[in-house]
Protein backbone atom coordinates (compact mmCIF):
# COMPACT_ATOMS: atom_id res chain seq x y z
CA UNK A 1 -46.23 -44.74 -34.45
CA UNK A 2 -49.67 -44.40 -33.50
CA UNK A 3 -52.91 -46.24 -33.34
CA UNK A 4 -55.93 -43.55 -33.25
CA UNK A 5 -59.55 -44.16 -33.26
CA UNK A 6 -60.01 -41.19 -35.86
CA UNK A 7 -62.39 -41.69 -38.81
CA UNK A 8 -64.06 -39.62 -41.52
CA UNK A 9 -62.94 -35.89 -41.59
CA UNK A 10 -63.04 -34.72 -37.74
CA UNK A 11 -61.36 -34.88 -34.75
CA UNK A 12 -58.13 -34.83 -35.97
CA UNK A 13 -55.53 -35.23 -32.72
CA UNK A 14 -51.79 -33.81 -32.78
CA UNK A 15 -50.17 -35.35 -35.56
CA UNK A 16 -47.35 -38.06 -33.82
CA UNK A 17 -44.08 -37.66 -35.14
CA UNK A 18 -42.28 -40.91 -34.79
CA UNK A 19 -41.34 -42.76 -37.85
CA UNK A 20 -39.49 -45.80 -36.48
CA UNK A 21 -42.63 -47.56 -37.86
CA UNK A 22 -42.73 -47.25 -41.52
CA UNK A 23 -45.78 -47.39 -42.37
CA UNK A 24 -47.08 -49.59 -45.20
CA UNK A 25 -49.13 -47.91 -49.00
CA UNK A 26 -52.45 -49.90 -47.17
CA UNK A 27 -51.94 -47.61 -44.03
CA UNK A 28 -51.33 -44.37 -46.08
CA UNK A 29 -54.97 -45.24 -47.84
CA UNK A 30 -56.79 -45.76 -45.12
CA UNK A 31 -55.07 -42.38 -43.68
CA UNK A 32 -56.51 -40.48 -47.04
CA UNK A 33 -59.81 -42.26 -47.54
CA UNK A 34 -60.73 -41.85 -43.71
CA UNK A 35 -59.70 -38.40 -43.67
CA UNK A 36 -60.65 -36.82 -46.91
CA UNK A 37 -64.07 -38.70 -47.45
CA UNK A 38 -67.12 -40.22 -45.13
CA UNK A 39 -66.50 -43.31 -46.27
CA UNK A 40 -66.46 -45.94 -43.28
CA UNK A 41 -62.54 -46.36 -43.15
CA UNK A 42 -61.16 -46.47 -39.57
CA UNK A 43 -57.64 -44.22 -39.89
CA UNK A 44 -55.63 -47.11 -37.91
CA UNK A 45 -52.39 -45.24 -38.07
CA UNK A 46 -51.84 -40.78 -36.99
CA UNK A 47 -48.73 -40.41 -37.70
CA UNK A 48 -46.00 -38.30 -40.28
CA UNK A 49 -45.17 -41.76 -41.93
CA UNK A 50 -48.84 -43.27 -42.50
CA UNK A 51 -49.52 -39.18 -43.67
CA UNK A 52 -46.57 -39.04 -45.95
CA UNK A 53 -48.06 -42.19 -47.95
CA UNK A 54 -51.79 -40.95 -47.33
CA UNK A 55 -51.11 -37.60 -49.12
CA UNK A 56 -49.14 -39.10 -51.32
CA UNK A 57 -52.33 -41.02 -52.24
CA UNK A 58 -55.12 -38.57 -51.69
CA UNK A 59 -55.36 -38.26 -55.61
CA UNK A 60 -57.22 -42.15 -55.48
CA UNK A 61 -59.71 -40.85 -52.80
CA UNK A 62 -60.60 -37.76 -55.20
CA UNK A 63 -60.86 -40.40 -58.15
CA UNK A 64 -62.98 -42.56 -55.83
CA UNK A 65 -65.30 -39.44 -55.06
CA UNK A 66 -65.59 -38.28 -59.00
CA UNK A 67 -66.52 -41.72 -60.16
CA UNK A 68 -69.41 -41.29 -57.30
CA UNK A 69 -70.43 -38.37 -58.15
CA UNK A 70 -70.57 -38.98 -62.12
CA UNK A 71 -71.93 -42.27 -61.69
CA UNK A 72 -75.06 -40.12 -59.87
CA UNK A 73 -75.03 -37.13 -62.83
CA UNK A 74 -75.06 -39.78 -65.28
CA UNK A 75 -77.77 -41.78 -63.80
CA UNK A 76 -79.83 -38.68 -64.02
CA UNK A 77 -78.96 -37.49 -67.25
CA UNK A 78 -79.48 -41.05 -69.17
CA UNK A 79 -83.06 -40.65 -67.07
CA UNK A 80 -83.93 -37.67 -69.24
CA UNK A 81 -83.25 -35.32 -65.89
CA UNK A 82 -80.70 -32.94 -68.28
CA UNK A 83 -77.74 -31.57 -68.00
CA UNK A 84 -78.11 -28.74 -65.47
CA UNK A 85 -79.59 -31.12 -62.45
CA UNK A 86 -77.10 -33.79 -63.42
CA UNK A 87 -74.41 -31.19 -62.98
CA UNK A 88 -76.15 -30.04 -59.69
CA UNK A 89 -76.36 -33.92 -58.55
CA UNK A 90 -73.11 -34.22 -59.12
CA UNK A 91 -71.57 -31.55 -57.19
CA UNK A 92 -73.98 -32.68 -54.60
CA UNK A 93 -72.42 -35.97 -54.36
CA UNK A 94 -68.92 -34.69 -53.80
CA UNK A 95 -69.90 -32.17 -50.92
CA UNK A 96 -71.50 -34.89 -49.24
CA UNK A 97 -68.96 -37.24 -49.75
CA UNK A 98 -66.86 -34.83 -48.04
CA UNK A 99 -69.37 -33.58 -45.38
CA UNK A 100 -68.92 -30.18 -47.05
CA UNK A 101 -65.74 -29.54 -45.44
CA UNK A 102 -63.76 -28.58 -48.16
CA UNK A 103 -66.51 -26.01 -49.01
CA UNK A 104 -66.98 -24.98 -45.55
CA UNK A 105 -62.39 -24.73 -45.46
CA UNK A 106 -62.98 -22.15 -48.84
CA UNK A 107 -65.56 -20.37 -47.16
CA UNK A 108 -63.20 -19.75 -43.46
CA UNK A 109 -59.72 -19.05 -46.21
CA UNK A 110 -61.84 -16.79 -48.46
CA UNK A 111 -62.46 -15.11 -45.07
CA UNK A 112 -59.19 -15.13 -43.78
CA UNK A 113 -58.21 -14.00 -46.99
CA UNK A 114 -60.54 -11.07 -46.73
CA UNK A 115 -60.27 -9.85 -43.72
CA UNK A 116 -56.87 -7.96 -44.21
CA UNK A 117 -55.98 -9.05 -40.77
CA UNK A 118 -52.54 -9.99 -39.67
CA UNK A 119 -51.75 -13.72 -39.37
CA UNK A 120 -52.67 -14.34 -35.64
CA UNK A 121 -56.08 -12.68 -36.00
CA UNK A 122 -56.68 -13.77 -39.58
CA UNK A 123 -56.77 -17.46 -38.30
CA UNK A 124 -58.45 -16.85 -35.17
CA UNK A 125 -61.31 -16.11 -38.05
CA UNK A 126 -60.86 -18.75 -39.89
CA UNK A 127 -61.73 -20.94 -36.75
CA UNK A 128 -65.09 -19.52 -36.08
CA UNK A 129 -68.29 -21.14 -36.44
CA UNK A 130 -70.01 -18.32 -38.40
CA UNK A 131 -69.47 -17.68 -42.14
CA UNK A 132 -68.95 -13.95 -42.93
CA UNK A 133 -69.61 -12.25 -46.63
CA UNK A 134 -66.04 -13.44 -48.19
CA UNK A 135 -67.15 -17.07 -47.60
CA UNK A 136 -70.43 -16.30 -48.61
CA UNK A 137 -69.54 -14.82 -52.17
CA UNK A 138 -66.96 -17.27 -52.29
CA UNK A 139 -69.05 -20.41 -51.96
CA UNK A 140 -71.71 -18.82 -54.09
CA UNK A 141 -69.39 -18.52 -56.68
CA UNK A 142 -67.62 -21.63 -56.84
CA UNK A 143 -71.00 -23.33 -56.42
CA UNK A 144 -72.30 -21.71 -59.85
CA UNK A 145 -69.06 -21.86 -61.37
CA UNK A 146 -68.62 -25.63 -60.83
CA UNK A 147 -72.30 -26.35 -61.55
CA UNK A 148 -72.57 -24.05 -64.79
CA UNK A 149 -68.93 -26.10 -65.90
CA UNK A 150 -70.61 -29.49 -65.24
CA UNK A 151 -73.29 -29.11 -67.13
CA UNK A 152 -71.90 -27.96 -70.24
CA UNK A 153 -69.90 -30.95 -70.34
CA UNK A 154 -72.81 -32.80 -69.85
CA UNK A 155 -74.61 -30.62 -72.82
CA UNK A 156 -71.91 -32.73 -74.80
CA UNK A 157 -72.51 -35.85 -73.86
CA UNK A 158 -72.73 -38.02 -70.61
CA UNK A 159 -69.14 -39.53 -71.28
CA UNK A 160 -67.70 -35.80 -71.30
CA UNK A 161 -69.71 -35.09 -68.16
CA UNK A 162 -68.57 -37.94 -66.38
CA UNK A 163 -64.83 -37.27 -67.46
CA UNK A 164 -64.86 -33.54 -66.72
CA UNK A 165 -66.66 -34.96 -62.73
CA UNK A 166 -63.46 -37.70 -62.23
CA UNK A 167 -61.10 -35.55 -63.81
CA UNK A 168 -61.62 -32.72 -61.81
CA UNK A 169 -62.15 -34.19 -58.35
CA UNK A 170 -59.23 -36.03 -59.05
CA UNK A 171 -57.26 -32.59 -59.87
CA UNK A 172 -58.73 -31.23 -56.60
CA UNK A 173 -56.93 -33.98 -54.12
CA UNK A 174 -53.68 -33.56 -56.25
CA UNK A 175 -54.05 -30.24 -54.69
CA UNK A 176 -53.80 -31.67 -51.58
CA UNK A 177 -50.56 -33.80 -52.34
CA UNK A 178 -49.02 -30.92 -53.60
CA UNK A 179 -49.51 -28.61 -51.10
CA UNK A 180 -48.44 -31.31 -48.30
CA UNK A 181 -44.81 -31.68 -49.87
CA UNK A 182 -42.24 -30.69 -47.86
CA UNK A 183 -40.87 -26.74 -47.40
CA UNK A 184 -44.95 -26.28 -46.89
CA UNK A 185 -45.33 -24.94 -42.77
CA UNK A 186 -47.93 -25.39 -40.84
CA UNK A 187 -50.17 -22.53 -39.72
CA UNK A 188 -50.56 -24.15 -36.12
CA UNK A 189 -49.65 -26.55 -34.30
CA UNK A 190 -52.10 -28.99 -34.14
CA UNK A 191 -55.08 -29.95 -36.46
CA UNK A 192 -55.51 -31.92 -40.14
CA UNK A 193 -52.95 -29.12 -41.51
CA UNK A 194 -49.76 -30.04 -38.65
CA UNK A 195 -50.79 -33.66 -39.55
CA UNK A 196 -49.92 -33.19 -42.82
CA UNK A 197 -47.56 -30.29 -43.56
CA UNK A 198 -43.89 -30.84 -45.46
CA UNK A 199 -44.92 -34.82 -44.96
CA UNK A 200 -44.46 -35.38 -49.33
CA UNK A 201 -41.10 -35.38 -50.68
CA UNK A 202 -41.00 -32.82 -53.72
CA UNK A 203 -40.04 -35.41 -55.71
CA UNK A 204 -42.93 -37.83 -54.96
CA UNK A 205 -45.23 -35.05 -55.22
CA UNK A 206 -43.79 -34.21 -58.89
CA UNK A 207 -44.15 -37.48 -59.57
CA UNK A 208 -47.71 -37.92 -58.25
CA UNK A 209 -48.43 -34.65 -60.59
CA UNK A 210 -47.37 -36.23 -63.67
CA UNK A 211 -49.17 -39.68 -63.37
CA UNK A 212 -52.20 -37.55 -62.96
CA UNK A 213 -52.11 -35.43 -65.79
CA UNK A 214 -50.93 -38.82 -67.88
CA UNK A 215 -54.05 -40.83 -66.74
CA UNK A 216 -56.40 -37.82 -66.76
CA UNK A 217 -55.00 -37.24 -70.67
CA UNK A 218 -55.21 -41.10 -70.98
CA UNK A 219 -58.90 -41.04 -70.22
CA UNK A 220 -59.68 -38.24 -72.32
CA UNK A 221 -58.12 -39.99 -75.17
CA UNK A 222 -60.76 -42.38 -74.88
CA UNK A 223 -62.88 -39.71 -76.35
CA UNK A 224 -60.36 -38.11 -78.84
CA UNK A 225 -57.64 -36.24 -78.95
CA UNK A 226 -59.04 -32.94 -78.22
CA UNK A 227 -60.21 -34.42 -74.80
CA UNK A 228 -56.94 -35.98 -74.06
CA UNK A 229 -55.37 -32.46 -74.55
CA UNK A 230 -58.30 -30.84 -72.56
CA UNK A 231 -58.27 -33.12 -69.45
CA UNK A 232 -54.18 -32.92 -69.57
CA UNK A 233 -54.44 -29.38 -69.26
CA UNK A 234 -57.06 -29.06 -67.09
CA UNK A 235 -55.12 -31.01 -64.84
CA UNK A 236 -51.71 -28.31 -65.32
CA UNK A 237 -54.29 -25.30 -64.86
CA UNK A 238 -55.69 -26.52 -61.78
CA UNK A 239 -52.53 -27.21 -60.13
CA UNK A 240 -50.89 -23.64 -61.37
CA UNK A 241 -54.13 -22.26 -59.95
CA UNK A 242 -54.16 -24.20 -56.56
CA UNK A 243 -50.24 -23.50 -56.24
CA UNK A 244 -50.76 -19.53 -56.29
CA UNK A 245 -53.70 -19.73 -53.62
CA UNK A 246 -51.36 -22.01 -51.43
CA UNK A 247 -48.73 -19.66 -51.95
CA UNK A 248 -50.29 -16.77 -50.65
CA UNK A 249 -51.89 -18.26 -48.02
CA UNK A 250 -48.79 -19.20 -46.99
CA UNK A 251 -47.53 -15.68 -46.88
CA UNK A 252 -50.40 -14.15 -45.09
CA UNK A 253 -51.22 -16.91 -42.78
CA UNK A 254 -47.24 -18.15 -42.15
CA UNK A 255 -48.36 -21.78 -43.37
CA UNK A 256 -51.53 -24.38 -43.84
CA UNK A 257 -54.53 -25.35 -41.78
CA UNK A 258 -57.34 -27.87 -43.18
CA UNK A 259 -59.20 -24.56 -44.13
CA UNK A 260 -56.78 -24.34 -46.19
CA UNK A 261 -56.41 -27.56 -47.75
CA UNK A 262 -60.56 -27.33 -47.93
CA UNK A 263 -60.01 -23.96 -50.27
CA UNK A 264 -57.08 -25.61 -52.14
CA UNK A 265 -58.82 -28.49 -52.63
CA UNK A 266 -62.70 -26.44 -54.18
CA UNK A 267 -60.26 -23.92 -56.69
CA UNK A 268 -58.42 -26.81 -58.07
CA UNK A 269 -61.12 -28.46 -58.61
CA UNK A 270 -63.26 -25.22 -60.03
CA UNK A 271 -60.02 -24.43 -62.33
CA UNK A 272 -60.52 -27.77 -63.69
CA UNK A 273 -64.37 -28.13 -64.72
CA UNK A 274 -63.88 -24.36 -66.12
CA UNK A 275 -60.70 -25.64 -68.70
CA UNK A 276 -62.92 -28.89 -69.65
CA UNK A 277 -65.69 -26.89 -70.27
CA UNK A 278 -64.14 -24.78 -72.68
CA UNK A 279 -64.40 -25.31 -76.91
């Protein structure tokens, strides 16, 4: 057990390893809010146990992030701003809700990725300040991808928007859950990615995935039952997507890092918006 003065996204210590503390669900969201968003949450507890139920959670900070973010495209859109800058407004919100780290973790993987490097030297990348052309193309791409996905859903109607915003942001922190579940090493020893590696039982994190994709289909159902089916398997498609990326990052870099988690977190989320956008 551990009390650490850690909040937002940075500074994350060496993760403490001893459970004899369990801690409680209020704990585990004030782990994921504090470190997966810049909302004021002080992260009370750095430790495997308050991590376990954090990650477990993360999909509630990505819901809490999507209903910002449409609330902000809708705004617009109702205003008679349209559907492209309501999509770009919305995408907006969700970088800065994050400080743009999970953009800035796709842009070091993509590099990592890229640089046909072995492990050691691929993460030593990874870790600089700079951005080279992998992250570059990378971020471009997601960016237009993501935007160009948003606002056709918004084309069909502010509702869809909105859904297709929560839905996928949500999808994107499942990610996260899923690729925290335990057989998942750690790239290195310290950082948001030690914190957090193999702390989800594979059960929990099945079971996280399936609530999800009920709720998601749930909501969409609210619209019909073409959009129930859409946002159920935009949820399924986002996580098949996110689990190949995590498993060959795994391979090349021998485990996670937040960069990582930052590049699962932008493809599951870009795998999404592209499935809801569809028909």
């Amino acid at each position: 057990m551990a009390a650490s003065s850690v909040s937002g996204t940075a500074g994350y210590p060496a993760p403490v390893l001893d459970d004899t503390s369990p801690a409680t669900w209020p704990d585990g969201l004030r782990f994921a809010f504090g470190t997966l968003t810049v909302l004021p949450v002080r992260v009370a507890r750095w430790d495997r146990s308050a991590a376990r139920r954090g990650m477990a959670g993360a999909p509630l900070a990505g819901l809490a992030v999507g209903v910002c973010g449409a609330a902000l495209g809708t705004v617009l859109l109702l205003l008679g701003a349209g559907a492209p800058l309501a999509a770009v407004a919305t995408v907006a919100a969700g970088a800065a809700l994050t400080r743009g780290l999970h953009l800035d973790g796709l842009a070091d993987t993509a590099d990592g990725l890229g640089s046909g490097r072995p492990a050691e030297d691929a993460l030593r990348i990874m870790k600089q300040s700079d951005i080279g052309p992998f992250g570059v193309v990378a971020l471009v791409l997601v960016l237009l991808a993501q935007t160009a996905a948003l606002a056709r859903a918004y084309d069909g109607s502010w509702s869809r928007g909105a859904l297709a915003a929560v839905v996928a942001a949500t999808a994107a922190r499942l990610a996260l859950t899923r690729a925290a579940r335990t057989g998942v090493p750690a790239a290195r020893p310290e950082g948001l990615g030690a914190a957090v590696a193999g702390v989800v039982p594979r059960t929990t994190a099945l079971l996280v995935t399936l609530l999800v994709t009920a709720v998601s289909a749930a909501a969409g159902a609210l619209l019909g039952p073409y959009d129930a089916v859409r946002a159920a398997a935009a949820v399924a498609v986002s996580a098949a997507v996110a689990e190949l990326l995590l498993r060959h990052c795994t391979r090349r870099f021998g485990g996670v890092t937040g960069d990582v988690f930052g590049g699962l977190a932008e493809t599951a989320a870009t795998a999404a918006l592209v499935v809801l956008a569809l028909g």
